[in-house]
C-alpha atoms as a PDB file:
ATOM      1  CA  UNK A   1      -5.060 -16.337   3.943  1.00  0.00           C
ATOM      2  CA  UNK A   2      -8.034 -14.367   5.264  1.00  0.00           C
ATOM      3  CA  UNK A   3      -6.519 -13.738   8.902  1.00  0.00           C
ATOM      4  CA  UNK A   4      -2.776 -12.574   6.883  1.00  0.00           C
ATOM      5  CA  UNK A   5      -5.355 -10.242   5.455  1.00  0.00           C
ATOM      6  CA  UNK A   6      -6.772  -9.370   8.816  1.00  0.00           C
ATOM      7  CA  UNK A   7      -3.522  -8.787  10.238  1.00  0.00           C
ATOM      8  CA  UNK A   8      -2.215  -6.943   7.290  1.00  0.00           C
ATOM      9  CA  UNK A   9      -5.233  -4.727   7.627  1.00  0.00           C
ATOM     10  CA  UNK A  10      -4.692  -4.030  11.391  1.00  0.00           C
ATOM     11  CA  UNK A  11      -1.031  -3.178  10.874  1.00  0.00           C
ATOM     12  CA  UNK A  12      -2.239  -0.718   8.624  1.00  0.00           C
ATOM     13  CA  UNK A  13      -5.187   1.042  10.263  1.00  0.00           C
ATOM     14  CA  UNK A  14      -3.063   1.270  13.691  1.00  0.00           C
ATOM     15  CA  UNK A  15      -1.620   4.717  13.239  1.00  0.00           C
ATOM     16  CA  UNK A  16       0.733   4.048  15.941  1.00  0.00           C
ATOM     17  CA  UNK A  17       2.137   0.700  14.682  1.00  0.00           C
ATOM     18  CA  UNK A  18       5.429   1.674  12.648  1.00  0.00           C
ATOM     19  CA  UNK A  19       6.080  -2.189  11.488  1.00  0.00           C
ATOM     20  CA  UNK A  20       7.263  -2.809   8.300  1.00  0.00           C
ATOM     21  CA  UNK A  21       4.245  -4.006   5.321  1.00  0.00           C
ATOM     22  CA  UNK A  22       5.028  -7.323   4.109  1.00  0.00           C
ATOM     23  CA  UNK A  23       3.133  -8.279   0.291  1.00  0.00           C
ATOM     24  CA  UNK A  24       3.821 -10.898  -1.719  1.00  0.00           C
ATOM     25  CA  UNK A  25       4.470 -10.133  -5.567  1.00  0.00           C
ATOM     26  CA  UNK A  26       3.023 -12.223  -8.091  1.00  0.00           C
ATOM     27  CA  UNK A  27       6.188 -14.574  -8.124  1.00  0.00           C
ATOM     28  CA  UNK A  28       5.885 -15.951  -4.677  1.00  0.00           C
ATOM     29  CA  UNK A  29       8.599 -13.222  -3.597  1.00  0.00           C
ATOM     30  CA  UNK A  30       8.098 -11.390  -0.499  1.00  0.00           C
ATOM     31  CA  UNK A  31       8.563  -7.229  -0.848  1.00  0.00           C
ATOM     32  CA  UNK A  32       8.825  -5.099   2.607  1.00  0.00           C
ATOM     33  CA  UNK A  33       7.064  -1.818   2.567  1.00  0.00           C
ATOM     34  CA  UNK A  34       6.879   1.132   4.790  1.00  0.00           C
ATOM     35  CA  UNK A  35       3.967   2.377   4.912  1.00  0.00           C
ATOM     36  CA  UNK A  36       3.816   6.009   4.486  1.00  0.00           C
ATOM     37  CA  UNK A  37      -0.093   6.941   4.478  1.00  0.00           C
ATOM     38  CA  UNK A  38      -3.931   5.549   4.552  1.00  0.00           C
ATOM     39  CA  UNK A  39      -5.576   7.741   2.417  1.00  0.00           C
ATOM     40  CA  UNK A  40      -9.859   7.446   1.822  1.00  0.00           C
ATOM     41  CA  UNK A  41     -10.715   8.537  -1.057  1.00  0.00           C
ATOM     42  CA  UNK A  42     -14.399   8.125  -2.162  1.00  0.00           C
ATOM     43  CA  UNK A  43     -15.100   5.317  -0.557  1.00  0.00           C
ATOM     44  CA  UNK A  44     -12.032   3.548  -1.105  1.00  0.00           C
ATOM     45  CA  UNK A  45      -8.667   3.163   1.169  1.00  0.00           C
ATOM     46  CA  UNK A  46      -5.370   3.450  -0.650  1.00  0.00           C
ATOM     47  CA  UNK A  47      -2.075   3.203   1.119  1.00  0.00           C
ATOM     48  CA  UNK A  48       0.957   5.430   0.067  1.00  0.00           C
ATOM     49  CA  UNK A  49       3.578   2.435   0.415  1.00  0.00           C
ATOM     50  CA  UNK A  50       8.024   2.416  -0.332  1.00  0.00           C
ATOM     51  CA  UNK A  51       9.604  -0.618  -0.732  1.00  0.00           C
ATOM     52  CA  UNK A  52      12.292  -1.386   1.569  1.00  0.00           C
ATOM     53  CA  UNK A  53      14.422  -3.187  -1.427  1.00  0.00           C
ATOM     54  CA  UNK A  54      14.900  -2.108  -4.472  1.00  0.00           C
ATOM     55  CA  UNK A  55      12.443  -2.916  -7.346  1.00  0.00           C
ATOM     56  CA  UNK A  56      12.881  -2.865 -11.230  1.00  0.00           C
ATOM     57  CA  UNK A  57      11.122   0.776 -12.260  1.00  0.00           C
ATOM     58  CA  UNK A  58      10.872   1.953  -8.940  1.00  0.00           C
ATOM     59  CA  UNK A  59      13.164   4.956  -7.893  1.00  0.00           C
ATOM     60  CA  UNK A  60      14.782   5.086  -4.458  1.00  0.00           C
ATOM     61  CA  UNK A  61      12.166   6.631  -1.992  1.00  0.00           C
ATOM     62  CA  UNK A  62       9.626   6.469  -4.271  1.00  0.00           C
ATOM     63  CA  UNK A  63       5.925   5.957  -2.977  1.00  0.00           C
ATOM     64  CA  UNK A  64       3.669   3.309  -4.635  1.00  0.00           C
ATOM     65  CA  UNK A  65      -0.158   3.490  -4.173  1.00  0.00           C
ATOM     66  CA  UNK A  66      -1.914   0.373  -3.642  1.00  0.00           C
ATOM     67  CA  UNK A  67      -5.512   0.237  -3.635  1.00  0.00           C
ATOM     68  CA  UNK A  68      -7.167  -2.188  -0.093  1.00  0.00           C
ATOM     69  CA  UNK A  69      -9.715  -3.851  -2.175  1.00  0.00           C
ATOM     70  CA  UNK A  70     -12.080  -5.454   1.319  1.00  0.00           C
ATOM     71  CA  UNK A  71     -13.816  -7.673  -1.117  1.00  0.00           C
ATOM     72  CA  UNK A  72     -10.814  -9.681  -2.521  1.00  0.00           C
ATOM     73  CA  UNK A  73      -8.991  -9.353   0.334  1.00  0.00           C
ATOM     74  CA  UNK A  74      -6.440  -8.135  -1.689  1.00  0.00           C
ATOM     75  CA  UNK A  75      -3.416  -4.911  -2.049  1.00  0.00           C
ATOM     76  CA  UNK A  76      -3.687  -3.927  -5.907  1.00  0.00           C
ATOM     77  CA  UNK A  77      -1.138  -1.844  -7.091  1.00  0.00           C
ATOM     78  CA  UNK A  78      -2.818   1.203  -8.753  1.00  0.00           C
ATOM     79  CA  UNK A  79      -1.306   1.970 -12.327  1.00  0.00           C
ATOM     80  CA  UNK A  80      -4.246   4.524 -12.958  1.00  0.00           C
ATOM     81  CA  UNK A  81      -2.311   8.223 -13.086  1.00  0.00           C
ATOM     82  CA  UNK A  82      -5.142  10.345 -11.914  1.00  0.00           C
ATOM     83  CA  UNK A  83      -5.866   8.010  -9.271  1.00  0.00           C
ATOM     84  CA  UNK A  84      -2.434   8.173  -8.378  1.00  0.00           C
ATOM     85  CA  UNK A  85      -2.280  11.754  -8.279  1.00  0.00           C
ATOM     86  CA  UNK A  86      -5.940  12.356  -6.039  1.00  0.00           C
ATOM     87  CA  UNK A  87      -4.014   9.968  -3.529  1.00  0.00           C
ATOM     88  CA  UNK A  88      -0.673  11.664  -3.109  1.00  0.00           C
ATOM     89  CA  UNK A  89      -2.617  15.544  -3.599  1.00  0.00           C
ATOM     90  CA  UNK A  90      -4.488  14.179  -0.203  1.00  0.00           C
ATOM     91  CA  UNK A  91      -1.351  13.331   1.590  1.00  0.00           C
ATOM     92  CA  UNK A  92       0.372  16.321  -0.031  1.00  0.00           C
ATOM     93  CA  UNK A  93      -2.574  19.183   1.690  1.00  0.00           C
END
């Protein structure tokens, strides 16, 4: 689990790597992403990701902000609106 992580991770940070994210949802399902932006924030990394299928709630094109959380080696899926809104005002200036 820790080197999907890893991987995940390097996908991510290589701003020259244009391969698709893959998570897995709390089901066991896989979801592609693409990834549209690393944004630091405070300390913390989010990722601007769009699903590649479509997803109950989510509009087409529609950006979701996970947050990289190092410690649980984990992709958490930030429901917190003014979170939501400092990430995508950083990729927005």
């Amino acid at each position: 689990m820790d080197q999907c992580f890893d991987d995940l991770l390097d996908t991510i940070f290589d701003s020259e790597n244009n391969d698709n994210i893959i998570l897995v949802g709390d089901d066991g399902q896989e979801i592609a992403f693409e990834q549209v932006a690393l944004i630091p924030i405070e300390g913390a990394a989010y990722v601007i990701l769009s699903p590649l299928q479509q997803l109950e709630g989510v509009e087409d094109g529609q950006g979701l902000v996970f947050m990289i959380n190092m410690e649980a080696k984990s992709f958490e899926l930030v429901c917190d609106q003014g979170i939501i809104d400092s990430v995508f005002d950083v990729y927005e200036a």
